[in-house]
C-alpha atoms as a PDB file:
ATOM      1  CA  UNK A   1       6.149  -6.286 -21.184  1.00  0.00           C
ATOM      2  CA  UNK A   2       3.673  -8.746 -19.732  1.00  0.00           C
ATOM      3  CA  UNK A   3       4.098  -9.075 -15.250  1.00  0.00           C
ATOM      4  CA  UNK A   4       3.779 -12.094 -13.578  1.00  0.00           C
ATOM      5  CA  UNK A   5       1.233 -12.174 -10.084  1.00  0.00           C
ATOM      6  CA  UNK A   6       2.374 -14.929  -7.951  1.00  0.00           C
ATOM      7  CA  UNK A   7       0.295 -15.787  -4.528  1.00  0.00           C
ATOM      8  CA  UNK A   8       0.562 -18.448  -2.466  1.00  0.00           C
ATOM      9  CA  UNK A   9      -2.384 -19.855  -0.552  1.00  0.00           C
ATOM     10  CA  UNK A  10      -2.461 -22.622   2.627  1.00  0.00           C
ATOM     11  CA  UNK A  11      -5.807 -24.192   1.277  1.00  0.00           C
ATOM     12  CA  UNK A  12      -6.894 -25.609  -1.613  1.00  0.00           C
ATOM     13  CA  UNK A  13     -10.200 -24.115  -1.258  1.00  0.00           C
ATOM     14  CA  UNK A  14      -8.919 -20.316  -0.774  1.00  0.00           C
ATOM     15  CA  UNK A  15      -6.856 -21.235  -3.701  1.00  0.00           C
ATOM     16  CA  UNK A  16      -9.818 -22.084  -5.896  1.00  0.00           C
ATOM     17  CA  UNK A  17     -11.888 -19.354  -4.511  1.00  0.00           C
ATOM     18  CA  UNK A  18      -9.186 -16.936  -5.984  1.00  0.00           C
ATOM     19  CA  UNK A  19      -9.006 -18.213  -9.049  1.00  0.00           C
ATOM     20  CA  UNK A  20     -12.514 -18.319  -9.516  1.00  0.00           C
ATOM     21  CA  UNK A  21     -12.604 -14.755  -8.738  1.00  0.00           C
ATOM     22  CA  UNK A  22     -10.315 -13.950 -11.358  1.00  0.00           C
ATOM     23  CA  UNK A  23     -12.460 -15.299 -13.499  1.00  0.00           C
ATOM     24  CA  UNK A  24     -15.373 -13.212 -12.384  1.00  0.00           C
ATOM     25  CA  UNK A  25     -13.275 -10.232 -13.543  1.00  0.00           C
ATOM     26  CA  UNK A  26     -12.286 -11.800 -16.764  1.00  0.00           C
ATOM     27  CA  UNK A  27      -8.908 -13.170 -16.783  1.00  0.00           C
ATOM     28  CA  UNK A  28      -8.144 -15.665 -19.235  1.00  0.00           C
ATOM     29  CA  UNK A  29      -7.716 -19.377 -17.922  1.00  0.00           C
ATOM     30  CA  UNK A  30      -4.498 -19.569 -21.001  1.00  0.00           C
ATOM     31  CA  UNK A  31      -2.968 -16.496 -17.998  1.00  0.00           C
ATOM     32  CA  UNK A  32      -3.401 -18.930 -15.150  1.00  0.00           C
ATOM     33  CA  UNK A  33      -1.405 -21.291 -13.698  1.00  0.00           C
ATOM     34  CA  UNK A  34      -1.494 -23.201 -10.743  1.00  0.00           C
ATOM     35  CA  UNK A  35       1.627 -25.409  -8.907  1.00  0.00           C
ATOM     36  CA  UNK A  36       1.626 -27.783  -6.346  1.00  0.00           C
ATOM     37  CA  UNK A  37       3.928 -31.008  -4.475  1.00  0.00           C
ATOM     38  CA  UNK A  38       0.252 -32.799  -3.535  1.00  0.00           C
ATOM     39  CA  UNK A  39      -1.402 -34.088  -7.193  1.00  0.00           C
ATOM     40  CA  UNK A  40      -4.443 -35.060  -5.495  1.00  0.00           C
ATOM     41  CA  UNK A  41      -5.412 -31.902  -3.912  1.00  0.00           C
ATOM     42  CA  UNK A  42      -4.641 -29.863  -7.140  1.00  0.00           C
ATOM     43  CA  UNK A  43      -6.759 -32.079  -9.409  1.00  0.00           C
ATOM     44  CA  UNK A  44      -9.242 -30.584  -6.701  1.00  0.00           C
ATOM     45  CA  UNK A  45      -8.878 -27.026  -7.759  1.00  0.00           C
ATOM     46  CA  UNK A  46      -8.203 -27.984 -10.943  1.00  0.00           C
ATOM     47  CA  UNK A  47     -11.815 -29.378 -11.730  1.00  0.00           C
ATOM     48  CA  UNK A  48     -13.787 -26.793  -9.248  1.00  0.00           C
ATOM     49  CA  UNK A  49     -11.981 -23.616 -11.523  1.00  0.00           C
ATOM     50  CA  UNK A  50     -12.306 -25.584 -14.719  1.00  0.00           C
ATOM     51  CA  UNK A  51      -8.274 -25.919 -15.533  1.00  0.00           C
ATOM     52  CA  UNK A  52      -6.776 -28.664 -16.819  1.00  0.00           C
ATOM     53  CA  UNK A  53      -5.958 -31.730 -14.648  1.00  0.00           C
ATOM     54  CA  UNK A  54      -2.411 -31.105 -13.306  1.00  0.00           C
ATOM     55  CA  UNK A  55       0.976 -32.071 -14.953  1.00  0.00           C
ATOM     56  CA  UNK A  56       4.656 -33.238 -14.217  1.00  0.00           C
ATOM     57  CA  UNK A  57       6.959 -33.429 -17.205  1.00  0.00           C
ATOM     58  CA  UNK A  58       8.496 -36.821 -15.538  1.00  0.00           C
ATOM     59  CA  UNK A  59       6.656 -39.528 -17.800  1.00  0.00           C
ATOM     60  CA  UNK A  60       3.339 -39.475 -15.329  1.00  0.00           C
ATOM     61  CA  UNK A  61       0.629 -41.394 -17.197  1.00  0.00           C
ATOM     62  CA  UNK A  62      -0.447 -44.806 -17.805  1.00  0.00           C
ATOM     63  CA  UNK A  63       0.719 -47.432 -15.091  1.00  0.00           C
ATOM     64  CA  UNK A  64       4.280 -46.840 -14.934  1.00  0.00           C
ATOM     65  CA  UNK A  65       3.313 -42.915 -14.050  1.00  0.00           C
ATOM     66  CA  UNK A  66       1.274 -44.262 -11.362  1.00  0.00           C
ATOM     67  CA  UNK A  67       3.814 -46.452  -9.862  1.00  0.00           C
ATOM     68  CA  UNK A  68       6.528 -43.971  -9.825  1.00  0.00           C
ATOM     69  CA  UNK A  69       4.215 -41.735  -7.966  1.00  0.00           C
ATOM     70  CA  UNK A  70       3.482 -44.406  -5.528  1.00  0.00           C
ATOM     71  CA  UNK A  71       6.972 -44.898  -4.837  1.00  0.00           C
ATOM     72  CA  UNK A  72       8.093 -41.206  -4.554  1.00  0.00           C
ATOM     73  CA  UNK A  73       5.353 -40.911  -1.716  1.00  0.00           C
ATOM     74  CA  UNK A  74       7.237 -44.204  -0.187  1.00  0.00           C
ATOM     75  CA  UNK A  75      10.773 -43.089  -0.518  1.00  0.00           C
ATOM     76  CA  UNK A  76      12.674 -40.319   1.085  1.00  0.00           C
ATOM     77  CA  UNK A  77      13.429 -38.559  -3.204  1.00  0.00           C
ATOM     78  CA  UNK A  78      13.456 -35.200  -3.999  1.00  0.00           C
ATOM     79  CA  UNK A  79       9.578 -34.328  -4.364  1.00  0.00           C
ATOM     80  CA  UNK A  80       8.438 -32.991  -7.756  1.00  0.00           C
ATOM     81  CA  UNK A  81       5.985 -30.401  -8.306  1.00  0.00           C
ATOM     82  CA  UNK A  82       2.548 -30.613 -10.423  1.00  0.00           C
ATOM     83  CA  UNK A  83       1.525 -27.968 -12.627  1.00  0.00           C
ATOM     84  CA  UNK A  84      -1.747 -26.893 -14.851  1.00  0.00           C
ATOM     85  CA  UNK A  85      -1.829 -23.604 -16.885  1.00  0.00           C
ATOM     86  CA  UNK A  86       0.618 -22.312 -19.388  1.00  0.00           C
ATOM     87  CA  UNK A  87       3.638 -22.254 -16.854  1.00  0.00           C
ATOM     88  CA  UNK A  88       3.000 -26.493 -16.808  1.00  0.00           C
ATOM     89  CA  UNK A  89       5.347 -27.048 -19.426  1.00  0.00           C
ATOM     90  CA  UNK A  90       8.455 -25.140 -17.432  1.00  0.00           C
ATOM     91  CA  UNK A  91       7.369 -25.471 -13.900  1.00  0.00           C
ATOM     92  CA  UNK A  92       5.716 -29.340 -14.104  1.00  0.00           C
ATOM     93  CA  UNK A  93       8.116 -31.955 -13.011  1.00  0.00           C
ATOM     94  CA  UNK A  94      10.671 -29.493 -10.846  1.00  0.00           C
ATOM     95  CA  UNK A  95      12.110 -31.185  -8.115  1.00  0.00           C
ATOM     96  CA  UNK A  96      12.196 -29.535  -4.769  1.00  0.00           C
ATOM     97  CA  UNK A  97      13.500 -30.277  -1.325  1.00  0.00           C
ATOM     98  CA  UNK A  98      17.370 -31.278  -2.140  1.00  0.00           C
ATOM     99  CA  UNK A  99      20.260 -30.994  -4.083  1.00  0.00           C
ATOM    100  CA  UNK A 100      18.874 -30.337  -7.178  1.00  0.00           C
ATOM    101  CA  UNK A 101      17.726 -27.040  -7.575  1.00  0.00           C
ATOM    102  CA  UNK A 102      15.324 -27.627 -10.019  1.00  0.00           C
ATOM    103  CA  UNK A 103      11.709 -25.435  -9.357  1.00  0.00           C
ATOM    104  CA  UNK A 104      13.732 -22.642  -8.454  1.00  0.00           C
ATOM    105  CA  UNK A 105      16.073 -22.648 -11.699  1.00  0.00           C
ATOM    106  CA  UNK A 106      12.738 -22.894 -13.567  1.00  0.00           C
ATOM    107  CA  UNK A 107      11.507 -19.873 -11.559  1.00  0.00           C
ATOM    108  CA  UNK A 108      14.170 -18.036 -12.087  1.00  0.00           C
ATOM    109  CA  UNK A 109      14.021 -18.665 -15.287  1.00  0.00           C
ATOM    110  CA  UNK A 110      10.487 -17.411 -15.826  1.00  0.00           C
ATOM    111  CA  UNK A 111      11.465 -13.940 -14.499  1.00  0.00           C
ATOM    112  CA  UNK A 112      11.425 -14.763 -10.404  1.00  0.00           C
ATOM    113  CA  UNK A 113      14.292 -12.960  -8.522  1.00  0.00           C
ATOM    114  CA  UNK A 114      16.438 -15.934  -7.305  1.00  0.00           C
ATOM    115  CA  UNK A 115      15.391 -15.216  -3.522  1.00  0.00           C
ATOM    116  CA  UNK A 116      11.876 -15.399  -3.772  1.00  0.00           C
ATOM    117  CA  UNK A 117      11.951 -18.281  -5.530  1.00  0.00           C
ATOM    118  CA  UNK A 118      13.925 -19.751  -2.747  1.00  0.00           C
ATOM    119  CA  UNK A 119      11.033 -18.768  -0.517  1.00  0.00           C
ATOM    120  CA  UNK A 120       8.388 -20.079  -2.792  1.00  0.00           C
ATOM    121  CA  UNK A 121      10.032 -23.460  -3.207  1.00  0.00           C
ATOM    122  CA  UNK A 122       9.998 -23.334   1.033  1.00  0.00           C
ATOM    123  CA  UNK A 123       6.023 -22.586   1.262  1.00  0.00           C
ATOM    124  CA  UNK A 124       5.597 -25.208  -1.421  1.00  0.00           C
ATOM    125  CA  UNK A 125       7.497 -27.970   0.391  1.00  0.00           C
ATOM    126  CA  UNK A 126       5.241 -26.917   3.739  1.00  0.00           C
ATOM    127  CA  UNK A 127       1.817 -27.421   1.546  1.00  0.00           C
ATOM    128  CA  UNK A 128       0.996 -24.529  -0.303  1.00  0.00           C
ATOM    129  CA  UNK A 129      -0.749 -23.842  -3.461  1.00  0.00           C
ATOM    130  CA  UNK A 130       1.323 -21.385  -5.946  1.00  0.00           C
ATOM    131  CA  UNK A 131      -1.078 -19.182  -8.513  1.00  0.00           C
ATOM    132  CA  UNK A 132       0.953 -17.480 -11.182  1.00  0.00           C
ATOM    133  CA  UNK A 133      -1.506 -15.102 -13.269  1.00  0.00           C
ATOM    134  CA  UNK A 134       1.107 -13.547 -16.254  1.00  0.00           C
ATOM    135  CA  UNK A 135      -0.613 -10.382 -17.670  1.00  0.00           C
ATOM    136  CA  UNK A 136      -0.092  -6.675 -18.944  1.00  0.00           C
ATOM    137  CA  UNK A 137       1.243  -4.278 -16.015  1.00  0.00           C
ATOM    138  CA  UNK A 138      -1.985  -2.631 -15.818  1.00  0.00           C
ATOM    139  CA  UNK A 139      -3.950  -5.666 -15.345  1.00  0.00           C
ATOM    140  CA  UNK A 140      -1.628  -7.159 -12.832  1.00  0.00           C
ATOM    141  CA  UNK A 141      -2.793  -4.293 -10.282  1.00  0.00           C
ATOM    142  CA  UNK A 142      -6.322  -5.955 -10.843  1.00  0.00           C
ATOM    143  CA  UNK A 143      -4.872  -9.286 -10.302  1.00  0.00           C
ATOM    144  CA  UNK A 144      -3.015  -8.592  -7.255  1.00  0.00           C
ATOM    145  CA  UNK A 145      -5.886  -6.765  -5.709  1.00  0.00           C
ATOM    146  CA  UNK A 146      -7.675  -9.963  -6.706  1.00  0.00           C
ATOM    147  CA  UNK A 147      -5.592 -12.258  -4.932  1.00  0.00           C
ATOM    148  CA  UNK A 148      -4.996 -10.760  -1.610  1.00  0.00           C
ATOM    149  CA  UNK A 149      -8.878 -10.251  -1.290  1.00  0.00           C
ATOM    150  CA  UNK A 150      -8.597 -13.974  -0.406  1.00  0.00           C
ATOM    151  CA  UNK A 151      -6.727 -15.834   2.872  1.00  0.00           C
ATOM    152  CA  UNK A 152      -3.084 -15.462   0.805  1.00  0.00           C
ATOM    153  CA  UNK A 153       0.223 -16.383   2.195  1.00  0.00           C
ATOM    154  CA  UNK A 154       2.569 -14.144  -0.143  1.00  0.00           C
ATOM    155  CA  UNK A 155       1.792 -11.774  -3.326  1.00  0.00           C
ATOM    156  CA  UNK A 156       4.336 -10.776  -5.445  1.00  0.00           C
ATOM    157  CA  UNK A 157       4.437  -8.738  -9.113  1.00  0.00           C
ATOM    158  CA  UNK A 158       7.809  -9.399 -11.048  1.00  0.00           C
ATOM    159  CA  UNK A 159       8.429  -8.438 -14.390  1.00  0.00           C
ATOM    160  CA  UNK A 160       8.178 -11.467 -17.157  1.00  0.00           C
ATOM    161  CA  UNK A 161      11.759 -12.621 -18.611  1.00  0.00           C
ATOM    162  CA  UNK A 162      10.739 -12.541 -22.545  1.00  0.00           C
ATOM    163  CA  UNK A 163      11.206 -16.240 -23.379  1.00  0.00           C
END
């Protein structure tokens, strides 16, 4: 059964400096995902590791994407989170910060104990970068080891909720 390695990072910059150290040890980018509240600053990392531009399952594109986006910075909504890796399609679009319980259900749902992802959800509302790397159990020693070689708020291994 495949483990996920989560790590949360306060910069953008550590954040891409880990990932592009798990690339130096040969991880595969379709392993790595990355989640964020701030779009801007994960297009960023997104384009200095060579990921795909960041996603949010809420109808984002064209004009009216941009507009809703504009407003949800000018309102006081539930934030949503922005996602790139294979974890964008579950995690991309959560909604954080109120009553809906949204990124943490999705967590949950991806095999994160219900507490952590409480946590998470708290260090992504303050600015944090998330990095999930899902790989075999004896790889996800390597990635771990990876990740806290770099300025890391949190590392955590949980096993992956078959799906």
């Amino acid at each position: 059964m495949n483990q996920l390695v989560i790590a949360l990072f306060r910069t953008r910059q550590d954040t891409a400096l880990a990932v592009s150290a798990l690339w130096e040890r040969h991880f595969d980018k379709k392993d790595v995902s990355l989640l964020a509240l701030d779009k801007r600053q994960l297009s960023i990392v997104c384009r200095d590791t060579g990921l795909k531009e960041p996603v949010s399952r809420h109808g984002t594109s064209g004009l009216f994407g941009e507009i809703r986006d504009l407003t949800s910075s000018l309102t006081l909504r539930d934030q949503v989170t922005w996602a790139s890796g294979p974890a964008a399609a579950k995690l991309g679009g959560a909604e954080v910060g109120g009553k809906n319980d949204g990124l943490i259900v999705s967590l949950v749902g991806i095999g994160v104990p219900e507490g952590d992802a409480e946590n998470y959800e708290k260090l992504l509302i303050q600015g944090h970068f998330m990095v999930i790397v899902e790989c075999s159990k004896e790889r996800s020693i390597e990635a771990q080891h990876v990740l806290e070689a770099h300025p890391c708020v949190e590392t955590r291994k949980e096993k992956r909720v078959s799906t």
